[in-house]
N, C-alpha and C. Protein backbone atom coordinates (compact mmCIF):
# COMPACT_ATOMS: atom_id res chain seq x y z
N UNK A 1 -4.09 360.74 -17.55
CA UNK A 1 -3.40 359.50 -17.31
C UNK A 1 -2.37 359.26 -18.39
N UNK A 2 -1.37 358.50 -17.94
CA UNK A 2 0.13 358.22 -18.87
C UNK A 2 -0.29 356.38 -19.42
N UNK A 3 -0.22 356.43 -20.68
CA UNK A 3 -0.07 355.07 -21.03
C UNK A 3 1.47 355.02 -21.58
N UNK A 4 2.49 353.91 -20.82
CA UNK A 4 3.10 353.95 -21.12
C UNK A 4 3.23 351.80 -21.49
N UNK A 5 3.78 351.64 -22.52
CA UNK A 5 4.13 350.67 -23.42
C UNK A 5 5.43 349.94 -23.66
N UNK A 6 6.07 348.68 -23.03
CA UNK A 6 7.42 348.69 -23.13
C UNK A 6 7.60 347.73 -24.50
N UNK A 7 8.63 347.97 -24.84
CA UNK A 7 8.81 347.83 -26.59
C UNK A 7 8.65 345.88 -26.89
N UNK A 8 9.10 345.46 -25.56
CA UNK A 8 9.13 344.22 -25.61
C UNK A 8 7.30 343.44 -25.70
N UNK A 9 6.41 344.44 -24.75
CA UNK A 9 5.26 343.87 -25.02
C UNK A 9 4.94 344.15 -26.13
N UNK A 10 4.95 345.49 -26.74
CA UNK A 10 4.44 345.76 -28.19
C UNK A 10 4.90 344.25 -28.75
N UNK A 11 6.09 344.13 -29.21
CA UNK A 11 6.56 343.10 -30.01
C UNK A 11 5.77 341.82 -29.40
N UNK A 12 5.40 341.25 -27.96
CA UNK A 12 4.81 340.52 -27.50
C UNK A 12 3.11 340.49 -28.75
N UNK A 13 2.76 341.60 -28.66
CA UNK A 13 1.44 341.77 -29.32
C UNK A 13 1.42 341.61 -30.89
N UNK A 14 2.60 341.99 -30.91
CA UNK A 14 2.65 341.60 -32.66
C UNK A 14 2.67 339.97 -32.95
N UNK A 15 3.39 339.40 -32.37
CA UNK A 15 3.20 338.22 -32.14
C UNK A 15 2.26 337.18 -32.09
N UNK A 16 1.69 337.90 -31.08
CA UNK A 16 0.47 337.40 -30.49
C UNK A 16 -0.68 337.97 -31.62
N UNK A 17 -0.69 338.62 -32.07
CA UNK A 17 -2.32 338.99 -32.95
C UNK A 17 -1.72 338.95 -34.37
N UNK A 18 -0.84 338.33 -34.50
CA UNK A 18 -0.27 338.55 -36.69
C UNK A 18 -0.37 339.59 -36.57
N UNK A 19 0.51 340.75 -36.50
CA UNK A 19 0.36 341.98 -36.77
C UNK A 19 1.51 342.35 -37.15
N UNK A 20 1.33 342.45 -39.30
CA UNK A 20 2.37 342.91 -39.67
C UNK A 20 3.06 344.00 -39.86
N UNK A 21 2.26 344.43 -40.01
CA UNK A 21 2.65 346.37 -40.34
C UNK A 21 2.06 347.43 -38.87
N UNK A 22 1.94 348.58 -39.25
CA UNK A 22 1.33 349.45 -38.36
C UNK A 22 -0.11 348.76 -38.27
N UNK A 23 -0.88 348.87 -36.52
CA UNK A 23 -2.73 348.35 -36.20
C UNK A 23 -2.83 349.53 -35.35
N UNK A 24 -3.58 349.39 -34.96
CA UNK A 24 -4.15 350.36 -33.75
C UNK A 24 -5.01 349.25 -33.01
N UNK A 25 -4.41 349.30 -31.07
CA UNK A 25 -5.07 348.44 -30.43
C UNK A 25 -5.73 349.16 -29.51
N UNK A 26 -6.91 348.82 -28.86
CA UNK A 26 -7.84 349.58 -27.95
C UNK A 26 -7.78 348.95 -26.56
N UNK A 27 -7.45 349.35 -25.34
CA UNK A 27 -7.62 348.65 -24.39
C UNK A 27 -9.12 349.02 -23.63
N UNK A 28 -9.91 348.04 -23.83
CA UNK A 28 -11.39 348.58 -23.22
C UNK A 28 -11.38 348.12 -21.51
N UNK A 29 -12.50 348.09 -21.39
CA UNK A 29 -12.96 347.70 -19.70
C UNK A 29 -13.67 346.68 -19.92
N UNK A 30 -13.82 345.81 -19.40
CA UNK A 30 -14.67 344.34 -19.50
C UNK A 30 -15.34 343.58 -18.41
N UNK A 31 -16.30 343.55 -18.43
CA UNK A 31 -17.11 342.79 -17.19
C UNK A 31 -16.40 341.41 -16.58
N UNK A 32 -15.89 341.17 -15.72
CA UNK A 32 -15.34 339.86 -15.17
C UNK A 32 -13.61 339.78 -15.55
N UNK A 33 -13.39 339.15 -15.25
CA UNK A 33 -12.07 338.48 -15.68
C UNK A 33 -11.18 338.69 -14.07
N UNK A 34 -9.52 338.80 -14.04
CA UNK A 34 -9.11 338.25 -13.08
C UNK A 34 -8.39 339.33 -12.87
N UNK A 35 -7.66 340.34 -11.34
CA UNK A 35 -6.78 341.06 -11.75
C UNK A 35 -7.41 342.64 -11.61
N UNK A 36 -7.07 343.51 -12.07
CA UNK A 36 -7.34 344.84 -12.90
C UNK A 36 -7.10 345.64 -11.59
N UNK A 37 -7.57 346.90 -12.17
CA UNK A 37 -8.00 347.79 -10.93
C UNK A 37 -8.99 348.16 -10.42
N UNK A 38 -10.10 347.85 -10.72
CA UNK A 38 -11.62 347.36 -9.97
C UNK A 38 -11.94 346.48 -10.17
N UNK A 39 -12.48 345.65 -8.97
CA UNK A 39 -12.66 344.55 -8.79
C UNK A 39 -13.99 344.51 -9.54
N UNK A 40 -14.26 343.08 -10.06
CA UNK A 40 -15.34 342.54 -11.37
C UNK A 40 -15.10 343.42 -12.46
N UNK A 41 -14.04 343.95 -12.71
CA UNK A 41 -13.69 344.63 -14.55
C UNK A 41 -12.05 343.93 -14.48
N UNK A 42 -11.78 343.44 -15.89
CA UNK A 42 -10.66 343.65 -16.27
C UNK A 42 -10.50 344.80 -17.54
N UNK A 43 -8.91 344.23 -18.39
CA UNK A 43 -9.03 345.07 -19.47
C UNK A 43 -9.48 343.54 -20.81
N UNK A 44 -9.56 344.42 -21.37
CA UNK A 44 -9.46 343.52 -22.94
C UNK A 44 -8.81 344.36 -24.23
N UNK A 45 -8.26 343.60 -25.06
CA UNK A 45 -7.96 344.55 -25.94
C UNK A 45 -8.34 344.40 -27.47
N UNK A 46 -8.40 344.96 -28.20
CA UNK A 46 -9.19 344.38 -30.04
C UNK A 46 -8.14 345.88 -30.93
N UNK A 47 -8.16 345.37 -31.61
CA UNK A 47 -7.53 346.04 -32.56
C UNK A 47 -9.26 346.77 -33.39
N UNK A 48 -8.79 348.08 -33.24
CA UNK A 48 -9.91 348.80 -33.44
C UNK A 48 -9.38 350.48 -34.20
N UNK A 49 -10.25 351.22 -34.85
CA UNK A 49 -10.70 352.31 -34.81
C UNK A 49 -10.66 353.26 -33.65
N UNK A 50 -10.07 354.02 -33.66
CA UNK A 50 -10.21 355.30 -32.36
C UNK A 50 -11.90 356.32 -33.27
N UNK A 51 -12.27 356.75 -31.75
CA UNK A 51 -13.37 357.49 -31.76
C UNK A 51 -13.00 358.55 -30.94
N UNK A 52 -12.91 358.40 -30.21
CA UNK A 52 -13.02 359.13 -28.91
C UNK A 52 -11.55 359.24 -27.77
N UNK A 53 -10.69 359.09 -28.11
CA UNK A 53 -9.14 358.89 -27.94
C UNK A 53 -9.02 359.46 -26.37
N UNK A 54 -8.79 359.04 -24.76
CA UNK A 54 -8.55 359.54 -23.99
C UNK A 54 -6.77 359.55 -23.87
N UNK A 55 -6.42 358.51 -24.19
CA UNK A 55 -4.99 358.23 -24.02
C UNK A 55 -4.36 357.52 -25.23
N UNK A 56 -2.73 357.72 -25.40
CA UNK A 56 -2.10 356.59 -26.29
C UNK A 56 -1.17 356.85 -26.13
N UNK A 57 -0.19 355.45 -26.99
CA UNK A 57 0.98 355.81 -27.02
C UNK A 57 1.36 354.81 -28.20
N UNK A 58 2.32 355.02 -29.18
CA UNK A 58 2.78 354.43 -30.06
C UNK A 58 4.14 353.64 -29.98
N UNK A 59 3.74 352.63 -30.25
CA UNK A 59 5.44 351.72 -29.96
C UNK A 59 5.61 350.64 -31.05
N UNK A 60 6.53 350.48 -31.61
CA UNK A 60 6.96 349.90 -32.90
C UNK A 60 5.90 349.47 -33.32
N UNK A 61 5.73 350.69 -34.34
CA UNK A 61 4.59 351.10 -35.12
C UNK A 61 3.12 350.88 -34.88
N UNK A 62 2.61 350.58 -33.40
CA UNK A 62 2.04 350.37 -32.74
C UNK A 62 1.18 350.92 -32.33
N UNK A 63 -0.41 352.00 -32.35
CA UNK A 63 -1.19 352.69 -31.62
C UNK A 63 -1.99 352.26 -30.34
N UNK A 64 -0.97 352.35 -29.42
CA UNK A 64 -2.33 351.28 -28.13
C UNK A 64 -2.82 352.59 -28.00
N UNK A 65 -4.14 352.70 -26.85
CA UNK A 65 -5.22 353.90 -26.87
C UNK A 65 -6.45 353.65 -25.76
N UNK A 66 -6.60 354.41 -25.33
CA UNK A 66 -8.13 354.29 -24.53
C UNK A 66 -8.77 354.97 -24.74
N UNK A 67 -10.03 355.07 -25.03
CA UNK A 67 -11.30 355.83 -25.31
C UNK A 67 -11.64 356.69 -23.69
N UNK A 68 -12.33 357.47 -24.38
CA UNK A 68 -13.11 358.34 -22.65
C UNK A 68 -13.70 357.64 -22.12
N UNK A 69 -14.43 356.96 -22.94
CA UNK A 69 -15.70 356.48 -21.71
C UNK A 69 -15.01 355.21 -21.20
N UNK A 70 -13.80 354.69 -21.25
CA UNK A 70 -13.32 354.00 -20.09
C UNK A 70 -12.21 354.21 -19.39
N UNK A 71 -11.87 355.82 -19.28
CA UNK A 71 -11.54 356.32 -18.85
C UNK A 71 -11.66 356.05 -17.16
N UNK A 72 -12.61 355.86 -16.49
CA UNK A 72 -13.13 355.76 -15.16
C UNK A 72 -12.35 354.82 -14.84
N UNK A 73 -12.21 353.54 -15.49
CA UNK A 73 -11.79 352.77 -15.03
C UNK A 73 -10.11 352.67 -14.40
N UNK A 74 -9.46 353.77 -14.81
CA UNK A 74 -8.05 353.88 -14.00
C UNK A 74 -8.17 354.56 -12.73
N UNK A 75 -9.09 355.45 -12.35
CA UNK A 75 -8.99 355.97 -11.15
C UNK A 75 -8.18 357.00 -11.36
N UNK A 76 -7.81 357.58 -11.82
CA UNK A 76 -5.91 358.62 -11.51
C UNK A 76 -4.92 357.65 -11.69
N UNK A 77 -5.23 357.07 -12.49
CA UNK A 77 -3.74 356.07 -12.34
C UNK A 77 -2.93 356.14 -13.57
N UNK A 78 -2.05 356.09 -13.82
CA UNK A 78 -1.19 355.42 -15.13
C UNK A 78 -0.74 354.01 -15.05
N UNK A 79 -1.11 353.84 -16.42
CA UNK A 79 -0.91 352.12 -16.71
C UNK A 79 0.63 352.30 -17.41
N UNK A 80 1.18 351.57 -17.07
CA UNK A 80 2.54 351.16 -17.27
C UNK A 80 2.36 349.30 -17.29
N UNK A 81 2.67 349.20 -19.06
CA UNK A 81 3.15 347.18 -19.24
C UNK A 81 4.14 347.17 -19.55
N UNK A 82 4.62 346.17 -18.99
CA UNK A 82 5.61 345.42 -19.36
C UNK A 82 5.70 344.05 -19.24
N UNK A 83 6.57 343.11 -20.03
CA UNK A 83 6.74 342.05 -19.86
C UNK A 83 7.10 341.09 -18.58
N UNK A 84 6.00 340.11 -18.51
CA UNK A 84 6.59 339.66 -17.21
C UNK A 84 7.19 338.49 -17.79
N UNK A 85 8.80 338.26 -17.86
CA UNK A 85 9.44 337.34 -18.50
C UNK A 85 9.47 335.69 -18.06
N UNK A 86 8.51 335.85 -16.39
CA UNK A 86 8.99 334.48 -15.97
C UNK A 86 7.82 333.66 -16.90
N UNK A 87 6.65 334.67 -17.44
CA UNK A 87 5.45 333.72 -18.23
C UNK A 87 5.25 333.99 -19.42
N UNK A 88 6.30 335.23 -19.94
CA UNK A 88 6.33 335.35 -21.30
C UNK A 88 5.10 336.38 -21.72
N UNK A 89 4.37 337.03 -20.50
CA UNK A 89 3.03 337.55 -20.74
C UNK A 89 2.76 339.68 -20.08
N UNK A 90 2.49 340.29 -21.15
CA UNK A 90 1.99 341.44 -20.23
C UNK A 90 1.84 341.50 -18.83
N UNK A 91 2.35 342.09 -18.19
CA UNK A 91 2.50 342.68 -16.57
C UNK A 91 1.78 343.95 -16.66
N UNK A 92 0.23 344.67 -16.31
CA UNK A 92 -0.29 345.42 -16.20
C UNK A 92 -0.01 346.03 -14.41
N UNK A 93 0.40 347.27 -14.48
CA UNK A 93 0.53 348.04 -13.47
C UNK A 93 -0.12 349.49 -13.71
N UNK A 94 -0.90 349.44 -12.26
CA UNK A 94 -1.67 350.82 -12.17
C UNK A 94 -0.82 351.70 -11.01
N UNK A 95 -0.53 352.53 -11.77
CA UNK A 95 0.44 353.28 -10.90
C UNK A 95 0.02 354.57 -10.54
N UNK A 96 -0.35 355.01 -8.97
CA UNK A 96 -1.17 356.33 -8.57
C UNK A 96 0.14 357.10 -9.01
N UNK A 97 -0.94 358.73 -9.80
CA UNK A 97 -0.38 359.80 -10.37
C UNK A 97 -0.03 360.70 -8.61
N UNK A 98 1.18 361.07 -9.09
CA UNK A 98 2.42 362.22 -8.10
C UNK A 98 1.70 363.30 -8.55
């Protein structure tokens, strides 16, 4: 799977979590929430430690990342964010792999 990151959300996240310098953020799987690509999981994200690294991508100075074991949760998909400008907020898209 492709994690891809648009520069505007990174900066969205810096924002949003005080994040001055280089972090490393984890996008996990989470029981409930609204949205996602299986229904009763969303994502969540914490600024964390990599272990087990399935995916990443770095964006102004930025490590987002997914671990294996929530791996399942894309299906074959690539996540592609971007800003959705009319709310000022991440736009998560699961996009089936060609």
């Amino acid at each position: 799977m492709k994690l891809q990151i648009s520069k505007e959300v990174a900066k969205w996240y810096k924002k949003e979590l005080d994040i001055k310098d280089s972090s490393q953020l984890r996008f996990y799987v989470r029981y409930g929430g609204i949205g996602g690509n299986v229904p009763g999981f969303s994502l969540g994200i914490t600024k964390d430690e990599p272990e087990d690294v399935h995916t990443s991508e770095e964006v102004e100075n930025i490590i987002f990342f997914i671990e294996k074991k929530d791996a399942w949760y894309f299906e074959e998909k690539d996540l592609k964010i971007n800003l959705n400008r009319k709310i000022m907020e991440p736009k998560f898209n699961y996009i089936d792999k060609k």
